[in-house]
Protein backbone atom coordinates (compact mmCIF):
# COMPACT_ATOMS: atom_id res chain seq x y z
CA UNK A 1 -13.42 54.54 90.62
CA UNK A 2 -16.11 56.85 90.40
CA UNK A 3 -19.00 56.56 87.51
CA UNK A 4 -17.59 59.74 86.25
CA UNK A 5 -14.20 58.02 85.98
CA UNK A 6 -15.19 54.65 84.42
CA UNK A 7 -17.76 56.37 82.03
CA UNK A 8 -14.88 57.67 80.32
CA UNK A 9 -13.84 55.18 78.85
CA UNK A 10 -15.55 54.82 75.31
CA UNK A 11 -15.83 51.19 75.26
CA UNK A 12 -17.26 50.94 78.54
CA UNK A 13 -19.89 54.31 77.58
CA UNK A 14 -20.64 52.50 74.39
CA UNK A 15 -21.48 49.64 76.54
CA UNK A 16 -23.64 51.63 79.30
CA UNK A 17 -25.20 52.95 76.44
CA UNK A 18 -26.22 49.52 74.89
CA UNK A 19 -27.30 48.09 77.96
CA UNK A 20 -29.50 51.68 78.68
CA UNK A 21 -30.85 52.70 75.63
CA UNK A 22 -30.77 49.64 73.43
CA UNK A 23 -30.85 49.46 69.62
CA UNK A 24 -34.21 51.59 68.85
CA UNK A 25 -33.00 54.99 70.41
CA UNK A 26 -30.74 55.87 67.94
CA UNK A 27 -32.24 55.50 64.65
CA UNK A 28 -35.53 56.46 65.72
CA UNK A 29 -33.85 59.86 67.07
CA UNK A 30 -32.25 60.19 63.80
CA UNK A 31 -35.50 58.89 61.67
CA UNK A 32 -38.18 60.50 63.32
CA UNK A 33 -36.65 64.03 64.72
CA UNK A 34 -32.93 64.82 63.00
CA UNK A 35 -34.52 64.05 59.70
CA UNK A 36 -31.37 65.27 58.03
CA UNK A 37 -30.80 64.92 54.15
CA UNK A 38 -28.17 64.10 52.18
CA UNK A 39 -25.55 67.10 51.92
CA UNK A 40 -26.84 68.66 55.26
CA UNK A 41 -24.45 70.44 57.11
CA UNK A 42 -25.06 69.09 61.01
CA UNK A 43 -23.19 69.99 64.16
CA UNK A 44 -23.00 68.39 67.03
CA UNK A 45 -22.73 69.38 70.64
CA UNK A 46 -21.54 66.51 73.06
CA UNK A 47 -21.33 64.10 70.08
CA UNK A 48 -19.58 61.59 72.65
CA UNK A 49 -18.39 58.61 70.70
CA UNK A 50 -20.09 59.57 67.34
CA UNK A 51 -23.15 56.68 67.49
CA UNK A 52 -25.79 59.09 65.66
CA UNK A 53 -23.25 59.36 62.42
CA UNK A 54 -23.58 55.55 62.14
CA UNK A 55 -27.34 56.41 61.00
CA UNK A 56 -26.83 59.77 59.43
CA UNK A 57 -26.95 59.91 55.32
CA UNK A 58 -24.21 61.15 53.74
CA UNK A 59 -23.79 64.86 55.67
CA UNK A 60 -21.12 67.28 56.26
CA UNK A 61 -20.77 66.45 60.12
CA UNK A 62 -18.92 68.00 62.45
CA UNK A 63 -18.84 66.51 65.79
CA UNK A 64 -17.72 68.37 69.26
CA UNK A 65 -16.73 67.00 72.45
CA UNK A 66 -14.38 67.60 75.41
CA UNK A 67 -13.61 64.27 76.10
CA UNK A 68 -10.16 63.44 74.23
CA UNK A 69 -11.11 59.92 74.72
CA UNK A 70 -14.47 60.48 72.95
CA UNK A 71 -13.06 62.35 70.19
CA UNK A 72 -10.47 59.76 69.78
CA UNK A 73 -13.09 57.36 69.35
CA UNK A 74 -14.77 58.94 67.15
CA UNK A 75 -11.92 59.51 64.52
CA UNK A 76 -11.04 55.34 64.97
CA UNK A 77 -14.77 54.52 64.48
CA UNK A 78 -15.35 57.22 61.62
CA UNK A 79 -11.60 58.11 59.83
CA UNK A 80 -12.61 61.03 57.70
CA UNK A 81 -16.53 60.63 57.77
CA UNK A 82 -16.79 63.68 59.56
CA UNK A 83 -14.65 66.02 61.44
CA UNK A 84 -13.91 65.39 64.87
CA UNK A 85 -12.82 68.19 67.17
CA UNK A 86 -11.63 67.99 70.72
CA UNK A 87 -12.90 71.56 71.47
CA UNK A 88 -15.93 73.98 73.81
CA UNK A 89 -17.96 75.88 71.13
CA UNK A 90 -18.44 79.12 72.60
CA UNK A 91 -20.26 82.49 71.26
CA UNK A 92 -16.17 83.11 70.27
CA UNK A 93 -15.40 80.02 68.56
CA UNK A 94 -18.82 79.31 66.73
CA UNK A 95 -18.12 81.79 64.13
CA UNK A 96 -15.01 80.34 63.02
CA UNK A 97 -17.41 77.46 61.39
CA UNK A 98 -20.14 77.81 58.22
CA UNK A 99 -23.87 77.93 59.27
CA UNK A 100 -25.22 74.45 60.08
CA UNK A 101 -28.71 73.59 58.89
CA UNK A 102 -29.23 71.26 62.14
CA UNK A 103 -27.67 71.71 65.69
CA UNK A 104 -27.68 67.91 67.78
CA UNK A 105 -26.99 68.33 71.61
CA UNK A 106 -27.96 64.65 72.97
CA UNK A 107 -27.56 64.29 76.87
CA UNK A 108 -26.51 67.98 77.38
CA UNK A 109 -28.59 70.03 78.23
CA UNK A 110 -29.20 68.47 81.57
CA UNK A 111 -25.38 68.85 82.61
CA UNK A 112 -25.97 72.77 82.44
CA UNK A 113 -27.68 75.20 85.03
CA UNK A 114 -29.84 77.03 83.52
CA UNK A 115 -27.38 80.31 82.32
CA UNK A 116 -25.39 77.56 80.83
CA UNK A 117 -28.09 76.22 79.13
CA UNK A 118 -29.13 79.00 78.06
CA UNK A 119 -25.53 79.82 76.21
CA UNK A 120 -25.54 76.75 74.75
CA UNK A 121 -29.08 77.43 72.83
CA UNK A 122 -27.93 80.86 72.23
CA UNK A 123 -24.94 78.91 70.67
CA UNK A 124 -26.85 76.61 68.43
CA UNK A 125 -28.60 79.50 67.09
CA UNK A 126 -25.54 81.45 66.34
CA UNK A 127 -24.50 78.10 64.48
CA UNK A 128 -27.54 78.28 62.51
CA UNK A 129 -28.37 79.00 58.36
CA UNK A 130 -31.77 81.14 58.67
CA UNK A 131 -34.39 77.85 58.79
CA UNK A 132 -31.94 75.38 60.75
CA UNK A 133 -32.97 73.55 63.44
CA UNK A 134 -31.73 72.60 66.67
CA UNK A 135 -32.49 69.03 68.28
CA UNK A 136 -31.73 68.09 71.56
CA UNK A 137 -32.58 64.93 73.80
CA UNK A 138 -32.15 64.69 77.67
CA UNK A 139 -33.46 62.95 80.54
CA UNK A 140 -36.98 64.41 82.31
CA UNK A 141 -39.02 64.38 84.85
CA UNK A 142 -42.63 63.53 84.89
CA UNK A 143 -45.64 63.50 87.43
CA UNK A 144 -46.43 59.92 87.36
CA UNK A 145 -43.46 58.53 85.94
CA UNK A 146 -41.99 55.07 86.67
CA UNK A 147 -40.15 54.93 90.18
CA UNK A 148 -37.57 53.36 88.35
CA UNK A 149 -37.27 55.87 85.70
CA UNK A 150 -37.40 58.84 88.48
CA UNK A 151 -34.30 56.78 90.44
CA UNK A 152 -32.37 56.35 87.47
CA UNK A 153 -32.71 59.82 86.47
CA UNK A 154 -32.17 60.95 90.22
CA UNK A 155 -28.95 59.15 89.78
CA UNK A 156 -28.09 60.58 86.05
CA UNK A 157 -24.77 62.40 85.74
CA UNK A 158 -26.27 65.20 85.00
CA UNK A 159 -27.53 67.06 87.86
CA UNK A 160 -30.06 69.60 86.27
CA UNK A 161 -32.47 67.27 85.14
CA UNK A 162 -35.78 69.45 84.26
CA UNK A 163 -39.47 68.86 84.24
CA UNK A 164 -40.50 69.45 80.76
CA UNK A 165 -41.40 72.90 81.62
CA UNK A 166 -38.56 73.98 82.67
CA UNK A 167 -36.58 72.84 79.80
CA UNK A 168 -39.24 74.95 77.30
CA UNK A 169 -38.52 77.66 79.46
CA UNK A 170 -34.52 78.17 78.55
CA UNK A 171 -35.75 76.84 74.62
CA UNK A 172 -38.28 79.87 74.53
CA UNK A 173 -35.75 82.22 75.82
CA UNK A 174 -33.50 81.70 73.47
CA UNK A 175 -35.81 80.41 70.14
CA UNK A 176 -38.88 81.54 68.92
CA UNK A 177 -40.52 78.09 67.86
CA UNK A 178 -40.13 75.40 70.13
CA UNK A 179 -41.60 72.08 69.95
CA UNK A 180 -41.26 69.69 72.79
CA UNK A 181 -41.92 65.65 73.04
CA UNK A 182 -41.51 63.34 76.04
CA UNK A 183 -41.35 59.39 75.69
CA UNK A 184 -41.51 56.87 78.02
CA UNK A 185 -40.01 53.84 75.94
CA UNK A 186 -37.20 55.46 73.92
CA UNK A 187 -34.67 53.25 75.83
CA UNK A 188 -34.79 49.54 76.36
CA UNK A 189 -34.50 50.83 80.33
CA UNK A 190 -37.61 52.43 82.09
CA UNK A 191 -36.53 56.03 81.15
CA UNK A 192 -38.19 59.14 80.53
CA UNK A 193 -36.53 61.36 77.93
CA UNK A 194 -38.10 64.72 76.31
CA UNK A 195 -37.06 65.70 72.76
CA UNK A 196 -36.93 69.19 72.07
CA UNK A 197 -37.13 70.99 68.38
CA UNK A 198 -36.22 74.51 67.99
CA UNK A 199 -36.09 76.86 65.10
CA UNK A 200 -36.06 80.72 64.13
């Protein structure tokens, strides 16, 4: 079976994702860069299995992924936590939901070419309340990186992973303020990840 096939299985995701990333990614992500406070409305793109609501406060979270595996996850791990849809949010659909004060799209952006990406930042900003933020992590490439961080990335899924310039590039298309980190030790694996915050 292909690692497309077998990664779509939650239990075996949440257990690539263990081994990967570790215990620190998560929380730290949510800590240092979602900051989100209690009653915030948060959206997110790709939520996969749900893992960032385990360290969320109490939020109005709505959670989006393709997968029906994922989503089914989600709504076994969660019950009624959050809401849990099996659905693509589009420039059509996104209006059909209230303005979020924070957009998440974790390990997506790097699955799109660059028009898609584009339409999914023009997306998040269509989700937005005036002064709502959009957060997104993915996998990047660095001069001087770790050989083993450039193979694993060569071997990611996703097959537009971006220097961190070309990532700002579809950010600033789309959003006026972008801020942009990369990390080296996010993940318990030699990985190189950049962290992207973007607001009106």
């Amino acid at each position: 079976m292909a690692i497309t096939g077998i990664l779509s299985s939650p239990l075996v995701y949440d257990t690539w994702q263990y081994i990967a990333r570790g215990t620190r990614y998560a929380p730290l992500f949510v800590n240092d860069y979602i900051k989100a406070r209690p009653g915030d409305r948060i959206l997110d793109i790709g939520c996969g299995t749900g893992v960032l609501l385990d360290y969320l406060p109490p939020v109005d979270y709505f959670g989006f992924d393709m997968s029906a595996h994922y989503i089914s996850a989600c709504r076994k791990r969660h019950g009624n936590k959050g809401t849990f849809l099996q659905r693509e949010l589009t420039a059509d659909t996104v209006s059909d939901y209230e303005a979020c004060d924070i957009v998440v799209a974790t390990g997506v952006v790097h699955h799109l070419d660059d028009a898609e990406a584009r339409n999914l930042f023009a997306v998040a900003k269509a989700a937005l309340k005036p002064g709502g933020r959009l957060l997104t992590l993915d996998g990047c490439y660095e001069a001087g990186q770790s050989r083993i961080a450039k193979m694993l990335l060569d071997k990611d899924r996703g097959k537009f992973v971006r220097m961190e310039s070309g990532y700002r590039a579809i950010a600033t298309s789309v959003f006026p303020n972008v801020a942009s980190t990369v990390l080296h030790d996010m993940f318990r694996l030699p990985y190189t990840v950049i962290i992207m915050e973007c607001s009106t």
